[in-house]
C-alpha atoms as a PDB file:
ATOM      1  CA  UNK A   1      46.480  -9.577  -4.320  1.00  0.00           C
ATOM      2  CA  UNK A   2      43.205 -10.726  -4.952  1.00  0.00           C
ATOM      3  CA  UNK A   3      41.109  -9.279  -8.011  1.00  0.00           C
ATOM      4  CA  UNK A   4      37.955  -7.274  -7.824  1.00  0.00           C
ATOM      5  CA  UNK A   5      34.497  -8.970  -7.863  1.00  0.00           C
ATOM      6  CA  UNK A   6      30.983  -9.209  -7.138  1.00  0.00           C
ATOM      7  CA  UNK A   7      28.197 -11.580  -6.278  1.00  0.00           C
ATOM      8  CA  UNK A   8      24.635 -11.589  -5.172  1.00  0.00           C
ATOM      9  CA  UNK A   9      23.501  -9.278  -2.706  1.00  0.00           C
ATOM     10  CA  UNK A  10      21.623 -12.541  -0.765  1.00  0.00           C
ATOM     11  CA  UNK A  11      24.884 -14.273  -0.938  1.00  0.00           C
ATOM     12  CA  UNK A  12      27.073 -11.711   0.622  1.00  0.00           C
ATOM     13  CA  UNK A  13      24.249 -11.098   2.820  1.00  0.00           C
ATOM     14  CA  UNK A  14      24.481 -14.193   4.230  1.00  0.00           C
ATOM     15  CA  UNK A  15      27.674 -14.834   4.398  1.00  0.00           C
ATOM     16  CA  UNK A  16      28.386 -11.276   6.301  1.00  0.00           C
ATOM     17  CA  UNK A  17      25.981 -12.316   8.862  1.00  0.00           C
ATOM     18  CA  UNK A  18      27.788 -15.191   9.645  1.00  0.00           C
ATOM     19  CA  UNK A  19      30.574 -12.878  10.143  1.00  0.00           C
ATOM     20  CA  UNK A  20      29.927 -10.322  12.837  1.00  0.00           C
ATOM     21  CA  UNK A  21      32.636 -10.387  14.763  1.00  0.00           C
ATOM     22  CA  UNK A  22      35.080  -9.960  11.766  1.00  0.00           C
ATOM     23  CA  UNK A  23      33.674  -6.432  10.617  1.00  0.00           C
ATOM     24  CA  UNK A  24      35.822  -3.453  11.455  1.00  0.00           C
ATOM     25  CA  UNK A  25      33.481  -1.186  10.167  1.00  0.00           C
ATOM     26  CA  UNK A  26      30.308  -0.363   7.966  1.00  0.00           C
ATOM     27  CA  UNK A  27      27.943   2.593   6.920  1.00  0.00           C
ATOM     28  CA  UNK A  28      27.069   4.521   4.073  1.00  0.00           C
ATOM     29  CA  UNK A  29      28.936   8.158   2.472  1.00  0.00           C
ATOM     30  CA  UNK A  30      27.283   9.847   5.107  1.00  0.00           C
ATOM     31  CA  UNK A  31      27.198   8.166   8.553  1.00  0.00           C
ATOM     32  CA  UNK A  32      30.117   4.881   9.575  1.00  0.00           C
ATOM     33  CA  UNK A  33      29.625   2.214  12.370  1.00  0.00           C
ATOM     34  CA  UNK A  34      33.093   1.100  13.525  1.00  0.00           C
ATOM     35  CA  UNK A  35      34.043  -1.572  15.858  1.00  0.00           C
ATOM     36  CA  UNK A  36      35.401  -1.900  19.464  1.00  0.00           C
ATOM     37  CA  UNK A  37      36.777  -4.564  21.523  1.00  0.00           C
ATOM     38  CA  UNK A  38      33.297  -3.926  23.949  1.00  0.00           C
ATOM     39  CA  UNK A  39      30.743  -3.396  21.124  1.00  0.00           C
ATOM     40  CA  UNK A  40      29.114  -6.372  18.723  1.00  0.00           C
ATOM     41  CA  UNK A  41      27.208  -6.459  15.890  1.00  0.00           C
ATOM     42  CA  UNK A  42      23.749  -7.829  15.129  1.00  0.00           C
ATOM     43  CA  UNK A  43      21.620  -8.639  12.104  1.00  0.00           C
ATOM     44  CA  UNK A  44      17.705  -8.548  12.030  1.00  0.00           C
ATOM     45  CA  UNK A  45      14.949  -8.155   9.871  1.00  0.00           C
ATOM     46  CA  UNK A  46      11.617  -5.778  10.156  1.00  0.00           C
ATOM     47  CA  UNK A  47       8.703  -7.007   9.061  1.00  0.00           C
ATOM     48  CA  UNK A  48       8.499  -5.099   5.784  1.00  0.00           C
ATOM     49  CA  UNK A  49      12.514  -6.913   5.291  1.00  0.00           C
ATOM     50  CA  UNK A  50      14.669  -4.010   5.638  1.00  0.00           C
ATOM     51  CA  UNK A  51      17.454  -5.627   6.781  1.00  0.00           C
ATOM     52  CA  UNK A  52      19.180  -4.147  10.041  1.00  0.00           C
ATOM     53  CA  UNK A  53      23.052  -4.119  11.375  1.00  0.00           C
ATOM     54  CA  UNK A  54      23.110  -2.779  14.911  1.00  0.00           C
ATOM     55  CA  UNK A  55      25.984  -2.458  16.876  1.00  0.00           C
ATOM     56  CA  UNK A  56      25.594  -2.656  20.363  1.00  0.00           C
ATOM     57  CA  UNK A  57      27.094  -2.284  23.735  1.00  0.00           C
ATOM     58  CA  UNK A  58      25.725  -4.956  25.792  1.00  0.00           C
ATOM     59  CA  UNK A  59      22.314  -4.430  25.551  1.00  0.00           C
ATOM     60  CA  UNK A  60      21.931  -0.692  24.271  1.00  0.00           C
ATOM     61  CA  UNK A  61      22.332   0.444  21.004  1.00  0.00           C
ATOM     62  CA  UNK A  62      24.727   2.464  19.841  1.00  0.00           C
ATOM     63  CA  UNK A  63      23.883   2.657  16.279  1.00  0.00           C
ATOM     64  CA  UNK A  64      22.154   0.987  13.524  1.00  0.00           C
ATOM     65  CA  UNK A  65      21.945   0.728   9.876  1.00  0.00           C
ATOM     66  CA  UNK A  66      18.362  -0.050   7.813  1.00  0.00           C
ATOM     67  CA  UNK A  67      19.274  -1.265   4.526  1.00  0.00           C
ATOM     68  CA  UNK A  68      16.881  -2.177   2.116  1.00  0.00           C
ATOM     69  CA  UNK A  69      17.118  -5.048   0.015  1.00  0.00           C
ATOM     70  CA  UNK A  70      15.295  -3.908  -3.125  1.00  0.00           C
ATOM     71  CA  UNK A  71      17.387  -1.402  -3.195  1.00  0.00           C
ATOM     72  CA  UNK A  72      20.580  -2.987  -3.610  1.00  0.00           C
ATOM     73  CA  UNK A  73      21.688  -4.601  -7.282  1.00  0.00           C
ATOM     74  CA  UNK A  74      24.615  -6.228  -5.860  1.00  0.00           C
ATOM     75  CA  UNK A  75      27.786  -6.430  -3.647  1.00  0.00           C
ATOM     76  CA  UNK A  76      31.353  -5.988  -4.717  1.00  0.00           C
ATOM     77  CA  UNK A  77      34.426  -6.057  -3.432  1.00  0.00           C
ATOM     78  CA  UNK A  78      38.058  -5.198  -4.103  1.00  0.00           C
ATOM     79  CA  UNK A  79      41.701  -5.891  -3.253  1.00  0.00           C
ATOM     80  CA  UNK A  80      42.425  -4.571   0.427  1.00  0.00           C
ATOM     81  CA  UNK A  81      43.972  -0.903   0.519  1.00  0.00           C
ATOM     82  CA  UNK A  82      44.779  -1.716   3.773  1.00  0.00           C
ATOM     83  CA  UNK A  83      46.278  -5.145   4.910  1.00  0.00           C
ATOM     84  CA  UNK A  84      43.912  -7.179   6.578  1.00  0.00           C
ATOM     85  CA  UNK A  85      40.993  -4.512   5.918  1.00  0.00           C
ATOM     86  CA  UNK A  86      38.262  -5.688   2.904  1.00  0.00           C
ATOM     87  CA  UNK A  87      35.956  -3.639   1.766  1.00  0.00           C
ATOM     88  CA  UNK A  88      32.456  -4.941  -0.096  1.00  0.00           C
ATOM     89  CA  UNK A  89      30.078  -2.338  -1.260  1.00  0.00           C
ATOM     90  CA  UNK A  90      26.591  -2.563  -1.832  1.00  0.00           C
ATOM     91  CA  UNK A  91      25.613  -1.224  -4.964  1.00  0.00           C
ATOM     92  CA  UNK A  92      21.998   0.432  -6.094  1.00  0.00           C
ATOM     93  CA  UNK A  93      19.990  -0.666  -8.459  1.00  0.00           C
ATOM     94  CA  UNK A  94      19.227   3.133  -9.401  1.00  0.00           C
ATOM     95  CA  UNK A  95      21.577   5.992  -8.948  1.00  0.00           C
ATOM     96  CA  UNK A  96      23.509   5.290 -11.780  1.00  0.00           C
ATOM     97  CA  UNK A  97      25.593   2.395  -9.774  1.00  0.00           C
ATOM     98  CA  UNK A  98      26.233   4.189  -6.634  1.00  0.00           C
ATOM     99  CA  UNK A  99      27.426   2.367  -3.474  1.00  0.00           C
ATOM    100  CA  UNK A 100      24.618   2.758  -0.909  1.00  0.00           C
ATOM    101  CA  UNK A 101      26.604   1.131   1.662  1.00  0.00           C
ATOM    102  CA  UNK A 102      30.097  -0.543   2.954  1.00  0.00           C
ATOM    103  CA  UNK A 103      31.232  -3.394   5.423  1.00  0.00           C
ATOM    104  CA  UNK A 104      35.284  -3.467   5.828  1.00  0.00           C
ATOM    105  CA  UNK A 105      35.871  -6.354   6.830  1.00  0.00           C
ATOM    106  CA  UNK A 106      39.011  -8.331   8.937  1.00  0.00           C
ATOM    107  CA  UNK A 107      39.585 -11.007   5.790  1.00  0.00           C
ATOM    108  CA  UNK A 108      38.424 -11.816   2.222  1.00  0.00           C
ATOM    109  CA  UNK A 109      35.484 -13.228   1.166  1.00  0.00           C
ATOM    110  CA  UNK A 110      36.125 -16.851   0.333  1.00  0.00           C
ATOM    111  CA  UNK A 111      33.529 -18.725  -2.028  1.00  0.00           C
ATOM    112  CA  UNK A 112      34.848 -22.081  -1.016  1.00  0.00           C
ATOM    113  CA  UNK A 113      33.967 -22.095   2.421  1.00  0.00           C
ATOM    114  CA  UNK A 114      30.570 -22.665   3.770  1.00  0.00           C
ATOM    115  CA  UNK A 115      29.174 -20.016   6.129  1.00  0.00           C
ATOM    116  CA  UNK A 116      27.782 -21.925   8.950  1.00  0.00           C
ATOM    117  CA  UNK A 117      30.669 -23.741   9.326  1.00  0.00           C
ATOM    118  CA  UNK A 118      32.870 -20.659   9.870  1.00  0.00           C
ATOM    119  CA  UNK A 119      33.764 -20.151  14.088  1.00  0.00           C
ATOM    120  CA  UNK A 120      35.611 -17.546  15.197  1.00  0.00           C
END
């Protein structure tokens, strides 16, 4: 069992992008994305930088998340309740430390490896 941790927002930003097809599901308290065998996820960025996740069925959308960057201190994440399910939370920088959102994803993070080398 790994042990709880966090990192940079930017960091696990990046590395979840390089990771789309290994998220089962993300969203916030209110409103979850999950995956499907015929949907895919994909990252972009609006001009003002809120950062999007999409999740899309060929080419229409079936939902979408905006997240904003300055609103996020940083990302932790914990040993899997589930086997093969991790979760990472994004935490505020206000609220008192709430999670603002959540990507549960197929494996673990893993520090060593190097994101664009990753193919799945």
């Amino acid at each position: 069992m790994e042990a709880p941790f966090t990192l940079p927002f930017s960091e696990f930003w990046s590395w979840l992008m390089s990771h789309p097809n290994c998220i089962i599901r993300g969203g916030t308290r209110d409103t979850v994305l999950y995956d499907d065998e015929d949907l895919h996820w994909h990252f972009a960025q609006e001009p003002d930088g809120t950062l999007l996740v999409q999740v899309l069925r060929g080419k229409r959308m079936v939902g979408e998340l905006y997240v904003d960057p300055d609103r996020v201190a940083y990302a932790q994440a914990a040993p899997p309740e589930e086997p093969e399910e991790y979760t990472f939370e994004l935490v505020s920088k206000q609220d008192n430390g709430q999670v603002v959102f959540f990507f549960v994803l197929a494996h673990a993070y893993d520090v060593e490896e190097e994101p664009s080398r990753r193919v799945h």
